[in-house]
Every structure is written in structure tokens, then in C-alpha cells.
Protein backbone atom coordinates (compact mmCIF):
# COMPACT_ATOMS: atom_id res chain seq x y z
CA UNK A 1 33.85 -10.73 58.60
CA UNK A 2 36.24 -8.29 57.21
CA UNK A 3 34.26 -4.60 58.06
CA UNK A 4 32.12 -4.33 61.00
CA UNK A 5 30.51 -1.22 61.65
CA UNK A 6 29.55 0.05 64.89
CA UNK A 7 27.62 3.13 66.01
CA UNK A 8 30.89 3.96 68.27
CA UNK A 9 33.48 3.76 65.56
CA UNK A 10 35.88 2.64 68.29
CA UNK A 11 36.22 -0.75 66.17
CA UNK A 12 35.33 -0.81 62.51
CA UNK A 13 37.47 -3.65 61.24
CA UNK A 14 37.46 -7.32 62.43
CA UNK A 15 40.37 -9.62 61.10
CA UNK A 16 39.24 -13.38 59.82
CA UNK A 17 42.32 -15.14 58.76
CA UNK A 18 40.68 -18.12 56.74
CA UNK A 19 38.38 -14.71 55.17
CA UNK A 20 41.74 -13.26 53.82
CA UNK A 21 42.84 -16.16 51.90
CA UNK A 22 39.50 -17.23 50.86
CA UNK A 23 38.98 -13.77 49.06
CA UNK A 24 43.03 -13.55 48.27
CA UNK A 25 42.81 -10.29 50.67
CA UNK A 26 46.03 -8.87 51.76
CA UNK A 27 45.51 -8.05 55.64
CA UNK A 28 48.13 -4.88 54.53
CA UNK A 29 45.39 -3.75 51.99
CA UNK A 30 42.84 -4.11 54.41
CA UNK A 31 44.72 -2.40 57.06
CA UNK A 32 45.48 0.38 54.91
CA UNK A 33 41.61 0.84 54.65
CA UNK A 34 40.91 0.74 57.89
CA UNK A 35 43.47 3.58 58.40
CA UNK A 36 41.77 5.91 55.57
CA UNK A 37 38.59 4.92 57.24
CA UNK A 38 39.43 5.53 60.78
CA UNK A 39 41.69 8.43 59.70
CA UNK A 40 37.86 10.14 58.00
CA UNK A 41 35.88 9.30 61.05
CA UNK A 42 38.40 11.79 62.84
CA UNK A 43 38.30 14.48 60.43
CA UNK A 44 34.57 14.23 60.61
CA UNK A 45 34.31 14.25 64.10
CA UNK A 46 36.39 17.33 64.20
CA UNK A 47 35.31 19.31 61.62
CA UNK A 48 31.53 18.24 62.07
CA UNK A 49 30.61 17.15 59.46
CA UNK A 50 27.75 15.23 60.49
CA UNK A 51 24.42 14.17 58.43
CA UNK A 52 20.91 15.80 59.84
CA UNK A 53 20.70 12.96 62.45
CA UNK A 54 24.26 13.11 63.49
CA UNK A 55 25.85 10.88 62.01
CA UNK A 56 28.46 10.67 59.62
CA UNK A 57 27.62 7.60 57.41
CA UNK A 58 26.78 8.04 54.60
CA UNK A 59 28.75 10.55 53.36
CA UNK A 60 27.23 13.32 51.91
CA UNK A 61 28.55 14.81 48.43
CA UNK A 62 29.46 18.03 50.23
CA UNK A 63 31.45 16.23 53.46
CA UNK A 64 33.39 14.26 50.63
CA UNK A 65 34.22 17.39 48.70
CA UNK A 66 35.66 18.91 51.86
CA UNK A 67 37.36 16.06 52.86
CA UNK A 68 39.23 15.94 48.89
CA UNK A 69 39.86 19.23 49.67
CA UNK A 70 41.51 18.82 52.48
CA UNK A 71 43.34 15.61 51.36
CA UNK A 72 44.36 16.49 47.93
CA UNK A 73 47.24 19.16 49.52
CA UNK A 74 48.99 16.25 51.27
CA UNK A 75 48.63 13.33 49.14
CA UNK A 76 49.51 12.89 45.46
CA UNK A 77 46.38 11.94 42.99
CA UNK A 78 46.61 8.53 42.68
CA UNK A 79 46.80 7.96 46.64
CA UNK A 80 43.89 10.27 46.83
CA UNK A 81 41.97 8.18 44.14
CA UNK A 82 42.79 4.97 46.65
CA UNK A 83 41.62 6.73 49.79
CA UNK A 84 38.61 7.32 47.86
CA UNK A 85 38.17 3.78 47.10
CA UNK A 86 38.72 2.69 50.60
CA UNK A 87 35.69 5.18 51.89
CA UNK A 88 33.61 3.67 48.93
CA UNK A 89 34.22 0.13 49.62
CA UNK A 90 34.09 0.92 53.61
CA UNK A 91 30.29 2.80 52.44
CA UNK A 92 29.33 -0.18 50.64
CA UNK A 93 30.29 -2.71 53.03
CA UNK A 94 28.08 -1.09 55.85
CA UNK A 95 24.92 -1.53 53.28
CA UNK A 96 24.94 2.23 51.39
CA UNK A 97 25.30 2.50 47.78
């Protein structure tokens, strides 16, 4: 299994070699998503931005906009269009549309 979400966050991604090729993954694109992931969870934790029962999946459409905000001075467009996918496919792959 390729995304595992856990209530901790300590571990979100799982590797599964025979996965990879199966899908024709790259474990660099995947570890590239787990680093956009992992690098949200912090800014969430530290700028709380946390849902009504504390958590921070899903995002909400005002969390997001703060966290393009923030993004969008460091990165060019493009990169912050890829980030974007990464969160989406991260949101998807722990069951939220």
C-alpha cells in the first residue's frame, strides 16, 4: 500500500516495491509527496489550522488558501500547482473527495 494514514501522522507513507512497478510509480515521485504532505501536516500543526474536531484532514477551503498563501512566496507556480496535487491525491487516498 502506497499511503497509509494514521491518526499520529508520524508515518503516512508505506513503500511496496512490487506496488511501484505494478502502477509504473516512481518511489522519487512518491517521495516527493510524502515530503509536501508531511511538510503541510507541520505547517498545520503550527499554525493551527485544525477542523472543529481537531483535526486537520480534510482540508478546509480556508486552511488551503492560507497554506497557497504561504507557499506561493517560495515556490514558483508550477511547483505550487504540484504540491497541490500531492495534498489532493494524499486527500483522496485517505477516502475524502
Amino acid at each position: 500500500m502506497i499511503f497509509l494514514a494514521q491518526h499520529n501522522n508520524s508515518r503516512l507513507f508505506s513503500n511496496d516495491d512490487n506496488l511501484y512497478t505494478t502502477l509504473g510509480l516512481s518511489k522519487h515521485i512518491n517521495r516527493t509527496y510524502a515530503n509536501v504532505v508531511k511538510h503541510y501536516v507541520t505547517l498545520a500543526n503550527n499554525n493551527n489550522w485544525k477542523n472543529s474536531d481537531n483535526s486537520i484532514w480534510p482540508i478546509s477551503v480556508d486552511h488551503l488558501i492560507r497554506y497557497i498563501s504561504i507557499m506561493h512566496k517560495s515556490v514558483n507556480p508550477q511547483t505550487l500547482i504540484s504540491y497541490l496535487s500531492a495534498l489532493m491525491d494524499y486527500h483522496t487516498s485517505i477516502g475524502y473527495d
